[in-house]
N, C-alpha and C. Protein backbone atom coordinates (compact mmCIF):
# COMPACT_ATOMS: atom_id res chain seq x y z
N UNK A 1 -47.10 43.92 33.38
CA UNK A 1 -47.72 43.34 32.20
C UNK A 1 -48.62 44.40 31.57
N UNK A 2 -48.19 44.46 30.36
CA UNK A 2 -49.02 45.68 29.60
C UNK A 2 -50.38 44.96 28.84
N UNK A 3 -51.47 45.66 28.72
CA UNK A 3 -52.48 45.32 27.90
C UNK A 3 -52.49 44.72 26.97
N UNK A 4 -51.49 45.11 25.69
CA UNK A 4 -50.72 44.90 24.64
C UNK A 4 -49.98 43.39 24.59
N UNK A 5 -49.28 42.87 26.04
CA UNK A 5 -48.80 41.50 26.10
C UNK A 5 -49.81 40.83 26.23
N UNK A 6 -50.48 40.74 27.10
CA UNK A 6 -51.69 40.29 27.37
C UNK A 6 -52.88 39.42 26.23
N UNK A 7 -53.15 40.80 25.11
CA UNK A 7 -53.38 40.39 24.58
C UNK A 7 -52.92 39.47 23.39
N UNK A 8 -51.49 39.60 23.38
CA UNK A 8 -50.94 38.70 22.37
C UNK A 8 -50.94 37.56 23.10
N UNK A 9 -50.67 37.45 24.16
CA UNK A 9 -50.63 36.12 25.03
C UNK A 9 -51.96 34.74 25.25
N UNK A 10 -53.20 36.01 24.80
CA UNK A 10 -54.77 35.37 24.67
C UNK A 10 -54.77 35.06 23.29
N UNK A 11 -54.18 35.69 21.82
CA UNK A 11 -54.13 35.29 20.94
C UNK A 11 -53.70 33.96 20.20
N UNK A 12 -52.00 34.08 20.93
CA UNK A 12 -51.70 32.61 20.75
C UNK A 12 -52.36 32.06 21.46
N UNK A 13 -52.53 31.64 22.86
CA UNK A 13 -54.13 30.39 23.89
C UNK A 13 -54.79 30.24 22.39
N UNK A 14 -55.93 31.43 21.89
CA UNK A 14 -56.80 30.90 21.29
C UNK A 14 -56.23 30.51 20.03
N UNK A 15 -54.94 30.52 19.37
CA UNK A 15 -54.55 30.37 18.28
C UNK A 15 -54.56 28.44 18.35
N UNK A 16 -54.00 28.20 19.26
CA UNK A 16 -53.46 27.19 19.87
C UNK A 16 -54.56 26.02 20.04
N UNK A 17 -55.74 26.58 20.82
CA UNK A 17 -56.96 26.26 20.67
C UNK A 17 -57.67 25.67 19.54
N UNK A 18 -57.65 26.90 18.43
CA UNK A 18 -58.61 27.10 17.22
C UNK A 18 -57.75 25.68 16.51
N UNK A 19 -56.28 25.31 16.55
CA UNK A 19 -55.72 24.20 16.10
C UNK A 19 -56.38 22.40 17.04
N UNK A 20 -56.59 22.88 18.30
CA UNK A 20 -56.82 21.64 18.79
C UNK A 20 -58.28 21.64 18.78
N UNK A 21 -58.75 22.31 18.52
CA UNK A 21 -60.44 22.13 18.31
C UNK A 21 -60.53 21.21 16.64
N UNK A 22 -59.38 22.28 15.55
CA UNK A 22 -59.28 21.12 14.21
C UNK A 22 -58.97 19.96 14.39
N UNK A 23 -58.58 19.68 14.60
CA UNK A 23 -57.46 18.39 15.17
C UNK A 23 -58.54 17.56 15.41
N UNK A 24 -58.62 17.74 16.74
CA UNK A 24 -60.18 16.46 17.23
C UNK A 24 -60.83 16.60 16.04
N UNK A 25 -61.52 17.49 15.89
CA UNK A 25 -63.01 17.56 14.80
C UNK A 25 -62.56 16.38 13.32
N UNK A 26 -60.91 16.87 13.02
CA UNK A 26 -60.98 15.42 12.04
C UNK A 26 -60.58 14.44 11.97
N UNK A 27 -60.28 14.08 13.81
CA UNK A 27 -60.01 12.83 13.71
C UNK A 27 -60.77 11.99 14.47
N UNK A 28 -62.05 12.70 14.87
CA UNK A 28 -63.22 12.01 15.43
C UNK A 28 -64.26 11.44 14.11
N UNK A 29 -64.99 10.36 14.83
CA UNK A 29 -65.79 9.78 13.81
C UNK A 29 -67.36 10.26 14.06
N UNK A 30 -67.67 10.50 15.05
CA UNK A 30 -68.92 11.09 15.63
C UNK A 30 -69.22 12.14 14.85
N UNK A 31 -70.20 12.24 14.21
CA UNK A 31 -70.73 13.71 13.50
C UNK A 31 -71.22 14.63 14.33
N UNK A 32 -71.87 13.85 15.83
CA UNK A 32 -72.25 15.27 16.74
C UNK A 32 -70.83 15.81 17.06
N UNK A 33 -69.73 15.33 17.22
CA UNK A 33 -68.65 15.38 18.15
C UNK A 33 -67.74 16.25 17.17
N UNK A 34 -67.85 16.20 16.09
CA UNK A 34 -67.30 16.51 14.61
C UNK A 34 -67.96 18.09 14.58
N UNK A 35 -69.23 18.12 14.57
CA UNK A 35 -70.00 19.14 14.33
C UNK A 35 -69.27 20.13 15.99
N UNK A 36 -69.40 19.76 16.97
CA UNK A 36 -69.69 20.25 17.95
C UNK A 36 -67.93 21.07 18.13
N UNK A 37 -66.87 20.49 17.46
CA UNK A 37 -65.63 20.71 17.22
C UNK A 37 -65.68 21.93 15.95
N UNK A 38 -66.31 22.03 14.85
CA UNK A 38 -66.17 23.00 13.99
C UNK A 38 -66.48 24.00 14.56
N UNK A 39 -67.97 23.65 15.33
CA UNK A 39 -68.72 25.34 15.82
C UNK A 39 -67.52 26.15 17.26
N UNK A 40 -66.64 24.93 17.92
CA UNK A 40 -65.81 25.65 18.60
C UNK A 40 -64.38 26.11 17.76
N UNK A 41 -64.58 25.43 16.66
CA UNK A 41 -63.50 26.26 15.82
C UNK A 41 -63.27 27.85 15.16
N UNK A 42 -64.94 27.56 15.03
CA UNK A 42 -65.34 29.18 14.42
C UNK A 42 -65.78 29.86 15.95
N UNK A 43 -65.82 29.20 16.59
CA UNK A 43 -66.15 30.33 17.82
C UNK A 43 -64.56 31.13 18.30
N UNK A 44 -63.82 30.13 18.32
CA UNK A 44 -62.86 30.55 18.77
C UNK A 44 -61.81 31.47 17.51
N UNK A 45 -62.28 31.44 15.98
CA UNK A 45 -61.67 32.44 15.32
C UNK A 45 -62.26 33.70 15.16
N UNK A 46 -63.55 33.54 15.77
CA UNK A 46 -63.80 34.71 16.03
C UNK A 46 -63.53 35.64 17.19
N UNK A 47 -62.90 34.42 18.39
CA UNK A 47 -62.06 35.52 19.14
C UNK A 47 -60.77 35.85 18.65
N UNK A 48 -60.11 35.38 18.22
CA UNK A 48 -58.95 35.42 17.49
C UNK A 48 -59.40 37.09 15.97
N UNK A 49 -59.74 37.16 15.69
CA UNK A 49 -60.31 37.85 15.23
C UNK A 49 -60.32 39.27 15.99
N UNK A 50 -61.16 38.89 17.00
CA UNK A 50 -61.04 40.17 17.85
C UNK A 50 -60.30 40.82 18.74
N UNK A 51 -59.33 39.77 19.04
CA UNK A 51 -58.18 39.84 19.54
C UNK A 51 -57.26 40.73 19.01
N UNK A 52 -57.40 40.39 16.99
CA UNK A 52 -56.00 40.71 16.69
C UNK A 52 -56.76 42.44 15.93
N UNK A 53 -57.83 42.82 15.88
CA UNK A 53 -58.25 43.86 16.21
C UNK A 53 -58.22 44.54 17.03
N UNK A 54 -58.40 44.68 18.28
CA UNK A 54 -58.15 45.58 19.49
C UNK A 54 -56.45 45.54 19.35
N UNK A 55 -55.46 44.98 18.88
CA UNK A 55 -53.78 44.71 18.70
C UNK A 55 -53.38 45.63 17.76
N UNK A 56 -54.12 45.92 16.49
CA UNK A 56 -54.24 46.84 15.76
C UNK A 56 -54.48 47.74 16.01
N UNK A 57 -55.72 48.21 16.47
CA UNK A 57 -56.26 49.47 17.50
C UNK A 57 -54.89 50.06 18.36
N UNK A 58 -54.51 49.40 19.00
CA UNK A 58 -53.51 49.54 19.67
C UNK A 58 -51.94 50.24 19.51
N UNK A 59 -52.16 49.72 18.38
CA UNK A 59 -50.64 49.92 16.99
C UNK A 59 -51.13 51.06 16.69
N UNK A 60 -51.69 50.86 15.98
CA UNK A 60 -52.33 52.44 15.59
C UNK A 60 -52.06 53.50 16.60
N UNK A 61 -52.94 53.26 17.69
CA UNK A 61 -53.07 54.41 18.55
C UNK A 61 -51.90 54.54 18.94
N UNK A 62 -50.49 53.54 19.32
CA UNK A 62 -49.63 53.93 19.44
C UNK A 62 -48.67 54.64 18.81
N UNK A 63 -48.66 54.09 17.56
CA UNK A 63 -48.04 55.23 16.17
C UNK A 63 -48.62 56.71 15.81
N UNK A 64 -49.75 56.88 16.47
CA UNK A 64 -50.44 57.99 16.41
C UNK A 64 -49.72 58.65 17.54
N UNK A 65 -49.88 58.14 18.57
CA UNK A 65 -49.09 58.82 19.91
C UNK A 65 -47.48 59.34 19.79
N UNK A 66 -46.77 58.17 19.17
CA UNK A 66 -45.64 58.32 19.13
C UNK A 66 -45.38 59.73 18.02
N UNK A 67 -46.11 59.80 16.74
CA UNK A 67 -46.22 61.17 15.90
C UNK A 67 -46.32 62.27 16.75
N UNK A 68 -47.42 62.22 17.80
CA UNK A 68 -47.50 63.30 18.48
C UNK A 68 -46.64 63.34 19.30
N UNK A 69 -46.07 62.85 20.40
CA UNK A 69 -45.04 62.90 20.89
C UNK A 69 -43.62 63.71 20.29
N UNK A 70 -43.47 62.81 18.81
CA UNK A 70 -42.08 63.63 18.56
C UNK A 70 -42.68 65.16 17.58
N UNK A 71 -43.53 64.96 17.44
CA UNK A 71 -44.28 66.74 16.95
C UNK A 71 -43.87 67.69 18.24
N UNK A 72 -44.79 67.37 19.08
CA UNK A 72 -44.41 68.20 20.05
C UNK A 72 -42.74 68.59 21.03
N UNK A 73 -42.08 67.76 20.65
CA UNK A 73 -40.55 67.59 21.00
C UNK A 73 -39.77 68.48 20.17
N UNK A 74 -40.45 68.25 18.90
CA UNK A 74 -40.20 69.66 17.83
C UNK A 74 -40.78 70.43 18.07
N UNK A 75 -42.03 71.17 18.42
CA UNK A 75 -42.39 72.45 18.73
C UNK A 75 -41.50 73.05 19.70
N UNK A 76 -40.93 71.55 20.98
CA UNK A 76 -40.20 72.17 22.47
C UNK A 76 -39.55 73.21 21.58
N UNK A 77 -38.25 72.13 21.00
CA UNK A 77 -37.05 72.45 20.63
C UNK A 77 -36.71 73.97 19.61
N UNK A 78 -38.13 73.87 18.77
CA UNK A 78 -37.89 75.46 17.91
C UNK A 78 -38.38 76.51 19.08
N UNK A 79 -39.27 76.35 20.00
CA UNK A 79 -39.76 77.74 20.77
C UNK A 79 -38.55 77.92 21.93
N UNK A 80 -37.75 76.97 22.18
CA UNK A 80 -36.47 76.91 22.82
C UNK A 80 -35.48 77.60 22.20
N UNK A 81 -35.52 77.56 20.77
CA UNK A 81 -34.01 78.23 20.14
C UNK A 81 -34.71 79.00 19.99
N UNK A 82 -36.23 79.84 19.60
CA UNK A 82 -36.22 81.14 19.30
C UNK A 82 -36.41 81.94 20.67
N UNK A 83 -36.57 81.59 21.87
CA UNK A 83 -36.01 81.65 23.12
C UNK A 83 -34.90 82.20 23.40
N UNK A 84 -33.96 81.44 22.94
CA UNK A 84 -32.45 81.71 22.89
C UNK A 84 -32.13 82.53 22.13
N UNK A 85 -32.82 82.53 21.11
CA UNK A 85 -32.50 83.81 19.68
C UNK A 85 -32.61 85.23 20.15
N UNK A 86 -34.12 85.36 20.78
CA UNK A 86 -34.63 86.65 21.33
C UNK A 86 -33.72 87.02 22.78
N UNK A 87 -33.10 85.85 23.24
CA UNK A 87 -32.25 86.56 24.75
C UNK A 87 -31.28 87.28 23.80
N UNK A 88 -30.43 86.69 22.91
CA UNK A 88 -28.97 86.61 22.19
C UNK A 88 -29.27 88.16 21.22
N UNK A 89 -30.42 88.28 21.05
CA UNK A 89 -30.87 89.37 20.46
C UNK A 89 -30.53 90.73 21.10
N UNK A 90 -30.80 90.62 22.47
CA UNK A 90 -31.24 91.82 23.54
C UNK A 90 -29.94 92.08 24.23
C-alpha cells in the first residue's frame, strides 16, 4: 500500500462522512444537534481539503520525478553513443 492509495482511500472515508454529517444536520430538528452536524461538516472539509493537497503535492512531485528520470535516461543514452562514437573513431 502506497502513501498515495492511502490517502485517496482517507479522502473518500471523509468524503463519505462530510455527506453523512449533511444528511443528519438536515434532517434533524434539534438546533444543538443541527448546529453540532454543520461544525462536523466543516471540520471534516477541511480534512478533505488537506487531504486532496498533500495528493497534489504528490502529483506534482511525481511528475517532477518522472521529468527527471526520463532527462537523465537521455543524458545515459547520448554519453553512451558518443561512447560508441569515440571507440568507432579510434
Amino acid at each position: 500500500m502506497t502513501v498515495k492509495s492511502d490517502l485517496e482511500k482517507a479522502r473518500i472515508a471523509a468524503q463519505s462522512a462530510l455527506a453523512n454529517y449533511a444528511d443528519f444536520g438536515n434532517k434533524t430538528e434539534d438546533p444543538m444537534a443541527k448546529q453540532m452536524f454543520k461544525q462536523m461538516e466543516q471540520d471534516m472539509q477541511r480534512h478533505i481539503d488537506m487531504l486532496n493537497n498533500r495528493l497534489s503535492y504528490l502529483n506534482q512531485k511525481n511528475d517532477l520525478n518522472q521529468a527527471q528520470s526520463a532527462q537523465q535516461y537521455q543524458q545515459q543514452q547520448q554519453a553512451k553513443a558518443q561512447i560508441k562514437n569515440n571507440i568507432l573513431k579510434d
